[in-house]
C-alpha atoms as a PDB file:
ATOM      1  CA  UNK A   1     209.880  89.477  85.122  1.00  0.00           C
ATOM      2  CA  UNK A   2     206.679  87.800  83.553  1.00  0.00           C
ATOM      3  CA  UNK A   3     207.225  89.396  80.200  1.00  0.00           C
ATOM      4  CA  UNK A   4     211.004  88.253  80.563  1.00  0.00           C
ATOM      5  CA  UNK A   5     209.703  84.927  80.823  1.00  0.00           C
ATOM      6  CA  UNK A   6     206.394  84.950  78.607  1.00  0.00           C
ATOM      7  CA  UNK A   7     208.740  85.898  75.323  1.00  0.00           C
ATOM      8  CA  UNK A   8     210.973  82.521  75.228  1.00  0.00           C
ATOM      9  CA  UNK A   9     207.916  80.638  75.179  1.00  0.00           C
ATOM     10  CA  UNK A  10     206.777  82.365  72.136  1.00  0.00           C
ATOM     11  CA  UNK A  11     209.800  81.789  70.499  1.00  0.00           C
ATOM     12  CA  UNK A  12     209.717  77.884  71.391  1.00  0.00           C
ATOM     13  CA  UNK A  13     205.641  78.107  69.756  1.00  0.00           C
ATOM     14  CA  UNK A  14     206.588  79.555  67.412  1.00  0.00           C
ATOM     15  CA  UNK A  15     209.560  77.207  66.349  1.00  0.00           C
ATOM     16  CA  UNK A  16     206.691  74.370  66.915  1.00  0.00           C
ATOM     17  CA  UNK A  17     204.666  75.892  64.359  1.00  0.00           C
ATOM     18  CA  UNK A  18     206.503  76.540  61.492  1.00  0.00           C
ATOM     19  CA  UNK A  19     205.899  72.641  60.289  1.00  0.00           C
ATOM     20  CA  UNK A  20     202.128  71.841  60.517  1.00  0.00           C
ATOM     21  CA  UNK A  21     201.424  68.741  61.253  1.00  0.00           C
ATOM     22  CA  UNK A  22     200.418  66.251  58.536  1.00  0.00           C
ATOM     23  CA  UNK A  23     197.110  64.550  58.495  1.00  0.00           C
ATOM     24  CA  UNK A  24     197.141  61.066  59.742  1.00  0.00           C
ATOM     25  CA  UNK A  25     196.650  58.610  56.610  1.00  0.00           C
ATOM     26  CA  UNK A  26     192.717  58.577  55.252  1.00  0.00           C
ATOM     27  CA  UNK A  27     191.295  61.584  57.067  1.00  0.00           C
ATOM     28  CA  UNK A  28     189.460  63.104  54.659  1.00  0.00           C
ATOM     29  CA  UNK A  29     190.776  66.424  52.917  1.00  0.00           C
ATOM     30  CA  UNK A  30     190.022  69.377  54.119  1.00  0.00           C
ATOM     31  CA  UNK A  31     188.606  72.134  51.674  1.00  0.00           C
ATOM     32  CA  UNK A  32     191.718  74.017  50.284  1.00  0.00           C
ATOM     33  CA  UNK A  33     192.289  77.697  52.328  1.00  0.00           C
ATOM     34  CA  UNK A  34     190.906  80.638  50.791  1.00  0.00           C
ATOM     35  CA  UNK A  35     193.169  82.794  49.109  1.00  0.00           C
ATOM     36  CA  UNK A  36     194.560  86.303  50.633  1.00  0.00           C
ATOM     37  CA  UNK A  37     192.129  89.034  50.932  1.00  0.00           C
ATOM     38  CA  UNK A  38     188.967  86.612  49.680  1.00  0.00           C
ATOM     39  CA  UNK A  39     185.811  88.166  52.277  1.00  0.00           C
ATOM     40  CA  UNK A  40     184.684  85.623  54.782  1.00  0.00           C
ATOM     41  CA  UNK A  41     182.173  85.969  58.100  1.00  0.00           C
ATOM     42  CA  UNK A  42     184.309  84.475  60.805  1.00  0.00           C
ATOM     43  CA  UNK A  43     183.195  82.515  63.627  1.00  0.00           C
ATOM     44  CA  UNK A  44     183.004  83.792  67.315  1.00  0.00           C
ATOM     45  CA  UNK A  45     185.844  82.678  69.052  1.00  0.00           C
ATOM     46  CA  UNK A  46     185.459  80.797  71.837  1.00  0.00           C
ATOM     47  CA  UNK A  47     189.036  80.232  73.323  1.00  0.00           C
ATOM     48  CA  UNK A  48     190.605  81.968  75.798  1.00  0.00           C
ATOM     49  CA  UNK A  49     194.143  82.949  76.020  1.00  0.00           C
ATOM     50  CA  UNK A  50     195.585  80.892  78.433  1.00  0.00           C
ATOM     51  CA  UNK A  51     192.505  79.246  78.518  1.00  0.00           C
ATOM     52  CA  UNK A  52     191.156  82.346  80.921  1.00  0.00           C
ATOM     53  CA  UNK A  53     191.367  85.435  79.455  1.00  0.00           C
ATOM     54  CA  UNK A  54     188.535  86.830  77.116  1.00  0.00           C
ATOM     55  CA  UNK A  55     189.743  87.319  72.882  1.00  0.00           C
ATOM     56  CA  UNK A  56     187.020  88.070  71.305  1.00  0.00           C
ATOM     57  CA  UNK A  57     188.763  91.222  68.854  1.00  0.00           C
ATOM     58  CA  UNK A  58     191.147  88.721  67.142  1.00  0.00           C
ATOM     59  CA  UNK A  59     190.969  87.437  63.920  1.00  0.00           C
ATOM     60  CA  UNK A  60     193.411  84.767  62.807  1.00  0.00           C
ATOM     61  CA  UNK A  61     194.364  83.988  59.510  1.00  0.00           C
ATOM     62  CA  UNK A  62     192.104  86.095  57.329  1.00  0.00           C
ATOM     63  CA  UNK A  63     192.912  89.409  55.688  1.00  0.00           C
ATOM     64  CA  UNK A  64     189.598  90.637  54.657  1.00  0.00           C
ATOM     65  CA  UNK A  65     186.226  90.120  57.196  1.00  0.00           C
ATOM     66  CA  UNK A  66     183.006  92.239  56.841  1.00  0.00           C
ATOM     67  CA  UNK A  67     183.335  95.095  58.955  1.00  0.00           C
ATOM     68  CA  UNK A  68     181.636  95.636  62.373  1.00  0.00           C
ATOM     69  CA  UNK A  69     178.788  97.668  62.751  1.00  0.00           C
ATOM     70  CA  UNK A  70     178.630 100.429  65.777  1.00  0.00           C
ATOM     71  CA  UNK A  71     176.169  97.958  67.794  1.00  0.00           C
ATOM     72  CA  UNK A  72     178.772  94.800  66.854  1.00  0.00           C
ATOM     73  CA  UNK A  73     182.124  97.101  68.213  1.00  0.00           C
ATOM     74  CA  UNK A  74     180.233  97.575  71.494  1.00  0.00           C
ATOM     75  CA  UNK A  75     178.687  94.616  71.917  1.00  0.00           C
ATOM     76  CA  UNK A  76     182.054  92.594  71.861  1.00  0.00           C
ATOM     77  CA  UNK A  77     183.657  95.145  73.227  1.00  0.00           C
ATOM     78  CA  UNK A  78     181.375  94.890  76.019  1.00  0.00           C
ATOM     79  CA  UNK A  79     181.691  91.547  76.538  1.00  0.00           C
ATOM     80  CA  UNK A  80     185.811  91.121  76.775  1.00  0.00           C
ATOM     81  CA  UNK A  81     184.999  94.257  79.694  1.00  0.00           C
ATOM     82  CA  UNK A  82     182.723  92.397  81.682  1.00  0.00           C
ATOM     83  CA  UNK A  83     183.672  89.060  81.694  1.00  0.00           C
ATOM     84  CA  UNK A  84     184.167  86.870  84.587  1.00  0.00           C
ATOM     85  CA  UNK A  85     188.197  87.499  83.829  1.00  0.00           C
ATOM     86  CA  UNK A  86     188.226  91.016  84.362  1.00  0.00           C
ATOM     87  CA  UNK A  87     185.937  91.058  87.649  1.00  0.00           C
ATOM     88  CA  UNK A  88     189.265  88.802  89.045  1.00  0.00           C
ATOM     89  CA  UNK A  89     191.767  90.329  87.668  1.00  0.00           C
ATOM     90  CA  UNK A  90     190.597  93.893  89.155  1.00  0.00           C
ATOM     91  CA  UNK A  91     190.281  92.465  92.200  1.00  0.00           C
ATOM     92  CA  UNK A  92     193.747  91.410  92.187  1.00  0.00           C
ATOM     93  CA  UNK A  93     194.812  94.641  90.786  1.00  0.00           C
ATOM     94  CA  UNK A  94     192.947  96.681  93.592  1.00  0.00           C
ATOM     95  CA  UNK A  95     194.910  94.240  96.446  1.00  0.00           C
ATOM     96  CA  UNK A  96     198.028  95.201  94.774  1.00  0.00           C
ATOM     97  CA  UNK A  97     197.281  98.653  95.236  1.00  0.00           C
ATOM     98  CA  UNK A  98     196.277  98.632  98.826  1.00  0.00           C
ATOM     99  CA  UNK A  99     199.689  96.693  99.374  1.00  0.00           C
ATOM    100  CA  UNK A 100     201.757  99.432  98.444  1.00  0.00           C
ATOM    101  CA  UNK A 101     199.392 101.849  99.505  1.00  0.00           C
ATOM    102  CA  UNK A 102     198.502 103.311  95.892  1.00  0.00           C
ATOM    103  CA  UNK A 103     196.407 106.069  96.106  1.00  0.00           C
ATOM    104  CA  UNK A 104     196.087 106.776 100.226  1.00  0.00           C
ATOM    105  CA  UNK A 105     192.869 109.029  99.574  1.00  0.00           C
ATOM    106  CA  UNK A 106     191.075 106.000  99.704  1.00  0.00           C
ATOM    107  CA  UNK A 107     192.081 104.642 102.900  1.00  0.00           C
ATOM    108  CA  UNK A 108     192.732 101.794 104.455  1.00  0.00           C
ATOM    109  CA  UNK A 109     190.488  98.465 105.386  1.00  0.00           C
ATOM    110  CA  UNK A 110     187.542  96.899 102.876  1.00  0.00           C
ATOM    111  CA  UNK A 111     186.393 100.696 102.362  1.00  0.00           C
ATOM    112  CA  UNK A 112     189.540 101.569 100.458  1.00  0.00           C
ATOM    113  CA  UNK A 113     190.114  98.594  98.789  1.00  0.00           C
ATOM    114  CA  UNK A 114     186.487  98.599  97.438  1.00  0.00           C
ATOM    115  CA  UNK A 115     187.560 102.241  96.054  1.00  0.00           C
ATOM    116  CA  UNK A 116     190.548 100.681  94.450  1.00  0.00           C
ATOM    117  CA  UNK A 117     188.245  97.891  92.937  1.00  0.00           C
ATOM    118  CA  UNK A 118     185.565 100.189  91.460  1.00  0.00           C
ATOM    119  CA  UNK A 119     188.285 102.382  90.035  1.00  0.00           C
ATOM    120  CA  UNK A 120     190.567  99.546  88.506  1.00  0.00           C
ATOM    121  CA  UNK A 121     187.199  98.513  87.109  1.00  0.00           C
ATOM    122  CA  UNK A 122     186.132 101.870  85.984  1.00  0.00           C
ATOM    123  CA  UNK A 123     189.542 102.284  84.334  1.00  0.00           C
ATOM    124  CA  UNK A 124     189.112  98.851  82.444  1.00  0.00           C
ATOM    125  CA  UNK A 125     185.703 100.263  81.589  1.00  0.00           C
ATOM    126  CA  UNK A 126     186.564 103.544  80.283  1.00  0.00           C
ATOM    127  CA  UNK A 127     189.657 102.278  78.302  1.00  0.00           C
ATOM    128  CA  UNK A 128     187.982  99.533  76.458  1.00  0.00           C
ATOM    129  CA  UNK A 129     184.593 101.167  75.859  1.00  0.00           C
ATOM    130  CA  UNK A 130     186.496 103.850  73.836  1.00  0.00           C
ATOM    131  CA  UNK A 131     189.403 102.557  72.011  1.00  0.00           C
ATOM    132  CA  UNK A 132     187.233  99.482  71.578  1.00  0.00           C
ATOM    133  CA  UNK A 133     183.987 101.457  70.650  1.00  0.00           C
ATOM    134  CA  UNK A 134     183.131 104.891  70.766  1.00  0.00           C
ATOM    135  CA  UNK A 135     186.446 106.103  68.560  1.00  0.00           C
ATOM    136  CA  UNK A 136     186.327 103.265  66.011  1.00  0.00           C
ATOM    137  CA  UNK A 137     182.454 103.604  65.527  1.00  0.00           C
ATOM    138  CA  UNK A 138     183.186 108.049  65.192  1.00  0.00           C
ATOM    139  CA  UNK A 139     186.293 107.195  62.957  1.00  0.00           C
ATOM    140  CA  UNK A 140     185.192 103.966  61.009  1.00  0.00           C
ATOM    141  CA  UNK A 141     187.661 101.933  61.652  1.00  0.00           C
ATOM    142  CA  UNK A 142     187.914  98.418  63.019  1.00  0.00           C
ATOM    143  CA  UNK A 143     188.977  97.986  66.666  1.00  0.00           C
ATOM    144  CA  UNK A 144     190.246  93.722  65.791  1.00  0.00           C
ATOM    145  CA  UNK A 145     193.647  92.635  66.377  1.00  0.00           C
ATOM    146  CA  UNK A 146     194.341  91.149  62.767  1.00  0.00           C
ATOM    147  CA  UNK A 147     196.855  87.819  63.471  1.00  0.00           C
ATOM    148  CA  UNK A 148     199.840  87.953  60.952  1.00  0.00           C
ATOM    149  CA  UNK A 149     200.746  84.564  62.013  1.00  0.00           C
ATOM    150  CA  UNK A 150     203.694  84.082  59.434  1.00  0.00           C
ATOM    151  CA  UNK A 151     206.851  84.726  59.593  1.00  0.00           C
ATOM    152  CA  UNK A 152     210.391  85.491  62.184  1.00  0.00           C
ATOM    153  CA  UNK A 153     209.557  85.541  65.416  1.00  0.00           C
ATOM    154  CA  UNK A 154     211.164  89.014  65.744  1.00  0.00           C
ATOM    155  CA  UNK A 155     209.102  90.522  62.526  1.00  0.00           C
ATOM    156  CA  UNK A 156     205.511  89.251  64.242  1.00  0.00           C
ATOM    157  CA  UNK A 157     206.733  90.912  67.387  1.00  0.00           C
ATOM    158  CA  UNK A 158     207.610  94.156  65.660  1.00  0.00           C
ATOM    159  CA  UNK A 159     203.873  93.612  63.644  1.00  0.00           C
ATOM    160  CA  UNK A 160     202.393  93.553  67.072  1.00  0.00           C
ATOM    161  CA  UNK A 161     203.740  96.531  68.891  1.00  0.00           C
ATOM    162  CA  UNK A 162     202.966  98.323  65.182  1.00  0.00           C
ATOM    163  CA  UNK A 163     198.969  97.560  65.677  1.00  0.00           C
ATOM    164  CA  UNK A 164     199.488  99.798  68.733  1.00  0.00           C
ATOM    165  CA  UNK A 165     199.949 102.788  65.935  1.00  0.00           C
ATOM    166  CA  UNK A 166     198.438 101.498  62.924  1.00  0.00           C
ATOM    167  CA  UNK A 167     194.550 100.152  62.746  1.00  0.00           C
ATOM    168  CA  UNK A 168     192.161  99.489  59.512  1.00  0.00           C
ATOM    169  CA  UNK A 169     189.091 101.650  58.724  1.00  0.00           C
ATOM    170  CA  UNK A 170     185.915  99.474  57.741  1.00  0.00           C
ATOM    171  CA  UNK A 171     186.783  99.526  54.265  1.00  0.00           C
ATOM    172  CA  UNK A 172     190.001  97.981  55.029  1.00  0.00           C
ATOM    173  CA  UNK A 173     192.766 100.259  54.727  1.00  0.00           C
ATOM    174  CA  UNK A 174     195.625 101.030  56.662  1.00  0.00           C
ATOM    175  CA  UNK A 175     195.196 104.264  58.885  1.00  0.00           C
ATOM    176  CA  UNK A 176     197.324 105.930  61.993  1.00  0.00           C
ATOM    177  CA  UNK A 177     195.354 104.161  65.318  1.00  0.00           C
ATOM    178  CA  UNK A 178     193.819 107.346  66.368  1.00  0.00           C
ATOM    179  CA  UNK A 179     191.130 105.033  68.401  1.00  0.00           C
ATOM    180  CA  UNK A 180     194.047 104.009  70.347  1.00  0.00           C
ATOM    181  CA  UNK A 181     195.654 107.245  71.528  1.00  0.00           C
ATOM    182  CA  UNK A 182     192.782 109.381  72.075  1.00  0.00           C
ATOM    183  CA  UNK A 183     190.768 106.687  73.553  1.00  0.00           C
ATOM    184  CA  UNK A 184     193.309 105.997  75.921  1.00  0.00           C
ATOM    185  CA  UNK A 185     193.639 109.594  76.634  1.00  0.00           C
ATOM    186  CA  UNK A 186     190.151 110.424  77.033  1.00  0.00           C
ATOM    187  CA  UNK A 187     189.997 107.156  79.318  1.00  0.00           C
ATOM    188  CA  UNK A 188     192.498 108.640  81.723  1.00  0.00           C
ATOM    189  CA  UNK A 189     191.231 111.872  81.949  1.00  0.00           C
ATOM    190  CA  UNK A 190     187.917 110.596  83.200  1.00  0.00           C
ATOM    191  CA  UNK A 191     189.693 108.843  85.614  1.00  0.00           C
ATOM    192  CA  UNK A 192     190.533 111.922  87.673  1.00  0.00           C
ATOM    193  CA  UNK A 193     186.374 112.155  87.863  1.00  0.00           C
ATOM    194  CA  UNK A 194     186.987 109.449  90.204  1.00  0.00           C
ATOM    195  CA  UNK A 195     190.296 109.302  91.610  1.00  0.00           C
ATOM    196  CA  UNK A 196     191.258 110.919  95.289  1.00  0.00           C
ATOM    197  CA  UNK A 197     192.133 115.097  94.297  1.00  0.00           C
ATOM    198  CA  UNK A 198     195.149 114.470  96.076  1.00  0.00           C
ATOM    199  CA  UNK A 199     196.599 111.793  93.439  1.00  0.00           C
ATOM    200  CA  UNK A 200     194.828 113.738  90.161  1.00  0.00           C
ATOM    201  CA  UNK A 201     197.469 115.462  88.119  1.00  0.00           C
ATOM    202  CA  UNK A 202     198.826 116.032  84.986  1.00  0.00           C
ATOM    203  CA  UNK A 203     201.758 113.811  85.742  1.00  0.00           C
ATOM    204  CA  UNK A 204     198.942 111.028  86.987  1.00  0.00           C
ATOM    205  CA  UNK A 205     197.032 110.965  83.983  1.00  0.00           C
ATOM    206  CA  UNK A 206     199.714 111.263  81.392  1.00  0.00           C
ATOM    207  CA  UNK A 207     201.459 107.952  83.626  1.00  0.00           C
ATOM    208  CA  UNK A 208     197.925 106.616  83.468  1.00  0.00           C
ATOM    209  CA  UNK A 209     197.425 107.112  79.296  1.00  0.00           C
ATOM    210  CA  UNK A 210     200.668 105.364  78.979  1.00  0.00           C
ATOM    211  CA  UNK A 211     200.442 102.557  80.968  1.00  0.00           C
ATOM    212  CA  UNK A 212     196.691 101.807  79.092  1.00  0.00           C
ATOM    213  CA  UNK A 213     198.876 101.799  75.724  1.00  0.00           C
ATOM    214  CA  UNK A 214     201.765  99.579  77.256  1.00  0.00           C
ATOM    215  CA  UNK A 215     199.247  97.009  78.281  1.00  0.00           C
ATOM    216  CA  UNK A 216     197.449  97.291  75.196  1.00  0.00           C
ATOM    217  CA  UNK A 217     200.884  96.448  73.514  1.00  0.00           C
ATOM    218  CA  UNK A 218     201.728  93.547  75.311  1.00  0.00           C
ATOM    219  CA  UNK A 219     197.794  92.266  74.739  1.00  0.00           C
ATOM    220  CA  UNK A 220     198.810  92.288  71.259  1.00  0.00           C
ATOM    221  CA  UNK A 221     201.657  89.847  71.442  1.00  0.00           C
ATOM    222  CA  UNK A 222     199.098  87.623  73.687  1.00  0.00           C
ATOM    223  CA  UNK A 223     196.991  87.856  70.788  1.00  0.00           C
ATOM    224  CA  UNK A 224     199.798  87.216  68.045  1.00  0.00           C
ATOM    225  CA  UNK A 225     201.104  84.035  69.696  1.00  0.00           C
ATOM    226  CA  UNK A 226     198.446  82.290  71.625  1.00  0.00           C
ATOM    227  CA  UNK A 227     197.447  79.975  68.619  1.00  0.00           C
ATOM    228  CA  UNK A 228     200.963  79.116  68.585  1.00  0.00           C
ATOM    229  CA  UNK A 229     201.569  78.681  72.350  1.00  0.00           C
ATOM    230  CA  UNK A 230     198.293  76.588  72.206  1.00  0.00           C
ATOM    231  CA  UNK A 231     199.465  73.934  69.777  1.00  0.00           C
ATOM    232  CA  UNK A 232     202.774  74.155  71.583  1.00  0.00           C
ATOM    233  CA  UNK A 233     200.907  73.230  74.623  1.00  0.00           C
ATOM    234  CA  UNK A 234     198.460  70.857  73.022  1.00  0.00           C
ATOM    235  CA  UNK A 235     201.292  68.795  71.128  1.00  0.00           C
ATOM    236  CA  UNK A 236     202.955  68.776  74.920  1.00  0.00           C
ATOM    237  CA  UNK A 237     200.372  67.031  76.700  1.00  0.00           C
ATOM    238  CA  UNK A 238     200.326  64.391  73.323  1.00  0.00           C
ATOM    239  CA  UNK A 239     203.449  63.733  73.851  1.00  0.00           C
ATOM    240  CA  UNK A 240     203.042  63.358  77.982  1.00  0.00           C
ATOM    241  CA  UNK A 241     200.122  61.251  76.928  1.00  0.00           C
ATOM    242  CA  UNK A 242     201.579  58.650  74.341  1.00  0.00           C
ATOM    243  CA  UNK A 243     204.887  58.051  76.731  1.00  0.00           C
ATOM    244  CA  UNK A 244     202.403  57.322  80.196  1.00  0.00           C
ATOM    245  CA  UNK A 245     200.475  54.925  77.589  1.00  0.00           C
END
Protein backbone atom coordinates (compact mmCIF):
# COMPACT_ATOMS: atom_id res chain seq x y z
CA UNK A 1 0.00 0.00 0.00
CA UNK A 2 2.81 2.68 0.66
CA UNK A 3 4.48 2.05 -2.64
CA UNK A 4 0.85 2.25 -4.22
CA UNK A 5 0.70 5.54 -2.83
CA UNK A 6 4.47 6.84 -2.88
CA UNK A 7 4.42 6.44 -7.01
CA UNK A 8 1.54 9.17 -7.81
CA UNK A 9 3.45 11.56 -5.94
CA UNK A 10 6.39 11.07 -8.09
CA UNK A 11 4.51 11.47 -11.00
CA UNK A 12 2.88 14.88 -9.66
CA UNK A 13 7.06 15.98 -8.85
CA UNK A 14 7.87 15.12 -11.51
CA UNK A 15 5.18 17.02 -13.66
CA UNK A 16 6.33 20.08 -11.24
CA UNK A 17 9.70 19.82 -12.49
CA UNK A 18 9.77 19.68 -15.95
CA UNK A 19 9.56 23.80 -16.07
CA UNK A 20 12.27 25.25 -13.73
CA UNK A 21 11.49 28.07 -12.30
CA UNK A 22 12.79 31.40 -13.66
CA UNK A 23 14.95 33.67 -11.66
CA UNK A 24 13.20 36.56 -10.15
CA UNK A 25 14.28 39.87 -12.14
CA UNK A 26 18.13 41.09 -11.14
CA UNK A 27 19.41 38.04 -9.29
CA UNK A 28 22.55 37.70 -10.51
CA UNK A 29 23.39 34.84 -13.14
CA UNK A 30 24.40 31.88 -12.15
CA UNK A 31 27.62 30.31 -13.81
CA UNK A 32 26.35 28.32 -16.91
CA UNK A 33 26.12 24.17 -16.04
CA UNK A 34 28.94 22.15 -16.99
CA UNK A 35 28.59 20.17 -19.91
CA UNK A 36 27.88 16.16 -19.90
CA UNK A 37 30.61 14.02 -18.72
CA UNK A 38 33.00 17.29 -17.71
CA UNK A 39 34.85 15.72 -14.07
CA UNK A 40 33.75 17.59 -11.02
CA UNK A 41 34.34 16.81 -6.97
CA UNK A 42 30.82 16.98 -5.66
CA UNK A 43 29.74 18.22 -2.44
CA UNK A 44 28.56 15.99 0.54
CA UNK A 45 25.05 15.94 0.61
CA UNK A 46 23.43 16.96 3.39
CA UNK A 47 19.62 16.33 2.77
CA UNK A 48 17.73 13.66 3.73
CA UNK A 49 15.05 11.96 1.87
CA UNK A 50 12.05 12.89 3.38
CA UNK A 51 13.99 15.03 5.35
CA UNK A 52 14.96 11.70 7.63
CA UNK A 53 16.50 9.20 5.87
CA UNK A 54 20.38 9.16 5.26
CA UNK A 55 21.56 9.69 1.02
CA UNK A 56 24.78 10.00 1.08
CA UNK A 57 25.55 7.42 -2.35
CA UNK A 58 23.60 9.77 -4.70
CA UNK A 59 24.86 11.95 -7.09
CA UNK A 60 22.53 14.27 -8.96
CA UNK A 61 23.06 15.77 -12.10
CA UNK A 62 26.63 14.90 -12.98
CA UNK A 63 27.84 12.12 -15.25
CA UNK A 64 31.43 11.94 -14.49
CA UNK A 65 32.81 12.37 -10.49
CA UNK A 66 36.30 11.15 -9.35
CA UNK A 67 35.96 7.80 -8.18
CA UNK A 68 35.90 6.64 -4.50
CA UNK A 69 38.71 5.21 -2.94
CA UNK A 70 38.30 1.78 -0.73
CA UNK A 71 38.55 4.00 2.62
CA UNK A 72 35.83 6.70 0.88
CA UNK A 73 33.20 3.47 -0.13
CA UNK A 74 33.34 2.45 3.55
CA UNK A 75 33.44 5.41 5.15
CA UNK A 76 30.05 6.63 3.58
CA UNK A 77 28.93 3.52 3.48
CA UNK A 78 29.38 3.40 7.07
CA UNK A 79 27.78 6.31 7.80
CA UNK A 80 24.17 5.80 5.83
CA UNK A 81 24.46 2.18 8.25
CA UNK A 82 24.77 3.80 11.39
CA UNK A 83 22.90 6.73 11.36
CA UNK A 84 20.40 7.83 13.81
CA UNK A 85 17.68 6.64 10.91
CA UNK A 86 18.55 3.19 10.84
CA UNK A 87 18.87 2.66 14.80
CA UNK A 88 14.75 3.68 14.48
CA UNK A 89 13.86 2.15 11.77
CA UNK A 90 15.27 -1.38 13.13
CA UNK A 91 13.62 -0.87 16.03
CA UNK A 92 10.45 -0.59 14.30
CA UNK A 93 11.30 -3.41 12.10
CA UNK A 94 12.15 -5.76 15.15
CA UNK A 95 8.40 -4.71 16.80
CA UNK A 96 6.96 -5.76 13.59
CA UNK A 97 8.48 -8.97 13.89
CA UNK A 98 7.58 -9.79 17.42
CA UNK A 99 3.90 -8.83 16.30
CA UNK A 100 3.55 -11.54 14.03
CA UNK A 101 5.77 -13.63 15.84
CA UNK A 102 8.69 -13.76 13.12
CA UNK A 103 11.20 -15.97 14.03
CA UNK A 104 9.73 -17.77 17.52
CA UNK A 105 13.41 -19.03 18.40
CA UNK A 106 13.82 -15.87 19.91
CA UNK A 107 11.04 -15.74 22.21
CA UNK A 108 8.83 -13.67 23.55
CA UNK A 109 9.14 -10.37 26.01
CA UNK A 110 12.22 -7.58 25.74
CA UNK A 111 14.65 -10.74 25.39
CA UNK A 112 13.27 -11.64 21.99
CA UNK A 113 12.62 -8.49 20.72
CA UNK A 114 16.23 -7.36 21.55
CA UNK A 115 17.20 -10.58 19.31
CA UNK A 116 15.01 -9.26 16.59
CA UNK A 117 16.70 -5.74 16.97
CA UNK A 118 20.34 -6.91 16.87
CA UNK A 119 19.52 -9.10 13.90
CA UNK A 120 17.45 -6.47 11.81
CA UNK A 121 20.53 -4.41 12.61
CA UNK A 122 23.03 -7.00 11.78
CA UNK A 123 21.17 -7.60 8.51
CA UNK A 124 21.30 -3.75 7.66
CA UNK A 125 24.95 -4.13 8.59
CA UNK A 126 25.94 -6.99 6.58
CA UNK A 127 23.94 -5.85 3.44
CA UNK A 128 25.29 -2.41 3.21
CA UNK A 129 28.88 -3.07 4.31
CA UNK A 130 29.16 -5.37 1.22
CA UNK A 131 27.23 -4.22 -1.68
CA UNK A 132 28.21 -0.78 -0.43
CA UNK A 133 31.94 -1.70 0.27
CA UNK A 134 33.71 -4.76 0.34
CA UNK A 135 32.45 -5.93 -3.45
CA UNK A 136 32.83 -2.51 -5.10
CA UNK A 137 36.33 -1.89 -3.46
CA UNK A 138 37.35 -6.10 -4.76
CA UNK A 139 35.59 -5.28 -8.17
CA UNK A 140 36.36 -1.47 -8.73
CA UNK A 141 33.38 -0.26 -9.25
CA UNK A 142 31.37 2.57 -7.75
CA UNK A 143 28.63 1.70 -5.24
CA UNK A 144 26.62 5.68 -6.04
CA UNK A 145 23.20 5.83 -7.24
CA UNK A 146 23.87 8.13 -10.40
CA UNK A 147 20.39 10.53 -10.70
CA UNK A 148 19.20 10.53 -14.42
CA UNK A 149 16.85 13.20 -13.55
CA UNK A 150 15.51 13.81 -17.21
CA UNK A 151 13.06 12.51 -18.87
CA UNK A 152 9.19 10.32 -18.74
CA UNK A 153 8.35 9.50 -15.62
CA UNK A 154 8.02 5.83 -16.71
CA UNK A 155 11.72 5.78 -18.48
CA UNK A 156 13.42 7.20 -14.93
CA UNK A 157 11.47 4.48 -13.22
CA UNK A 158 12.64 1.78 -15.59
CA UNK A 159 16.47 3.63 -15.16
CA UNK A 160 16.03 2.99 -11.51
CA UNK A 161 15.04 -0.60 -11.15
CA UNK A 162 18.02 -1.03 -14.07
CA UNK A 163 20.80 0.35 -11.39
CA UNK A 164 19.65 -2.74 -9.45
CA UNK A 165 21.58 -4.81 -12.45
CA UNK A 166 23.83 -2.42 -13.95
CA UNK A 167 26.65 -0.32 -11.80
CA UNK A 168 29.92 1.73 -13.10
CA UNK A 169 33.51 0.57 -12.41
CA UNK A 170 35.86 3.54 -11.20
CA UNK A 171 36.82 4.33 -14.56
CA UNK A 172 33.33 4.89 -15.44
CA UNK A 173 31.96 2.29 -17.51
CA UNK A 174 28.95 0.42 -17.56
CA UNK A 175 29.30 -3.16 -15.94
CA UNK A 176 26.63 -6.06 -14.75
CA UNK A 177 26.08 -4.98 -10.67
CA UNK A 178 27.87 -7.95 -9.42
CA UNK A 179 28.35 -5.83 -5.96
CA UNK A 180 24.70 -6.04 -5.77
CA UNK A 181 23.89 -9.74 -6.12
CA UNK A 182 26.67 -11.31 -4.42
CA UNK A 183 26.73 -8.81 -1.72
CA UNK A 184 23.31 -9.38 -1.03
CA UNK A 185 23.87 -13.01 -1.13
CA UNK A 186 26.80 -13.20 0.97
CA UNK A 187 24.77 -10.78 3.41
CA UNK A 188 22.07 -13.38 3.85
CA UNK A 189 24.06 -16.20 4.26
CA UNK A 190 25.75 -14.70 7.27
CA UNK A 191 22.58 -14.13 8.56
CA UNK A 192 21.92 -17.78 9.38
CA UNK A 193 25.30 -17.21 11.75
CA UNK A 194 22.80 -15.49 13.74
CA UNK A 195 19.38 -16.43 13.14
CA UNK A 196 17.38 -19.22 15.45
CA UNK A 197 18.50 -23.01 13.56
CA UNK A 198 14.98 -23.56 13.50
CA UNK A 199 14.18 -20.58 10.91
CA UNK A 200 17.82 -21.08 8.87
CA UNK A 201 17.20 -22.63 5.50
CA UNK A 202 17.77 -22.52 2.09
CA UNK A 203 14.29 -21.27 1.45
CA UNK A 204 15.09 -18.46 4.40
CA UNK A 205 18.05 -17.13 2.94
CA UNK A 206 17.19 -17.20 -0.70
CA UNK A 207 13.62 -15.11 0.68
CA UNK A 208 16.15 -13.10 2.65
CA UNK A 209 18.70 -12.24 -0.61
CA UNK A 210 15.63 -11.18 -2.38
CA UNK A 211 13.96 -9.09 -0.21
CA UNK A 212 17.67 -7.08 0.37
CA UNK A 213 17.48 -6.53 -3.60
CA UNK A 214 13.67 -5.49 -3.58
CA UNK A 215 14.40 -2.88 -1.00
CA UNK A 216 17.43 -1.87 -2.63
CA UNK A 217 15.14 -1.29 -5.76
CA UNK A 218 12.65 0.72 -4.32
CA UNK A 219 15.72 2.89 -2.49
CA UNK A 220 16.55 3.68 -5.93
CA UNK A 221 13.34 5.32 -6.96
CA UNK A 222 13.64 7.27 -3.40
CA UNK A 223 16.81 8.33 -4.70
CA UNK A 224 15.62 9.15 -8.41
CA UNK A 225 12.73 11.38 -7.29
CA UNK A 226 13.41 12.99 -4.01
CA UNK A 227 14.90 16.23 -5.63
CA UNK A 228 11.76 16.33 -7.44
CA UNK A 229 9.34 15.51 -4.58
CA UNK A 230 11.40 18.18 -2.63
CA UNK A 231 10.73 21.13 -4.91
CA UNK A 232 7.24 19.72 -5.22
CA UNK A 233 7.02 20.08 -1.56
CA UNK A 234 9.00 23.26 -1.23
CA UNK A 235 6.91 25.16 -4.04
CA UNK A 236 3.75 23.73 -1.79
CA UNK A 237 4.44 25.37 1.33
CA UNK A 238 5.22 28.83 -1.07
CA UNK A 239 2.20 28.66 -2.23
CA UNK A 240 0.45 27.88 1.47
CA UNK A 241 2.65 30.76 2.47
CA UNK A 242 1.84 33.65 -0.09
CA UNK A 243 -2.20 32.83 0.19
CA UNK A 244 -2.05 33.01 4.51
CA UNK A 245 -0.02 36.40 3.73
Amino acid sequence: MIVLAFFPMLAAAQQTSTSPPAAPAGAPQQNPPKQQGQSTTPQKKNDRMFYVMPNYLTVENQAKVPPLTSKEKFKTTAEGTFDPYEFVINGVLAGIRQAHDAYPGYGEGLEGYGKRYGAAFADGVDENIMVGGVFPSILHTDPRYYQRSHGSFWHRVGYAVSRIAVTRTDSGRNVFNVSEFVGAGVAAGISNLYYPHSDASVDSTLTNWGAEIGVDAFGNQLKEFWPDIHRWIMKKRQKASATSQ
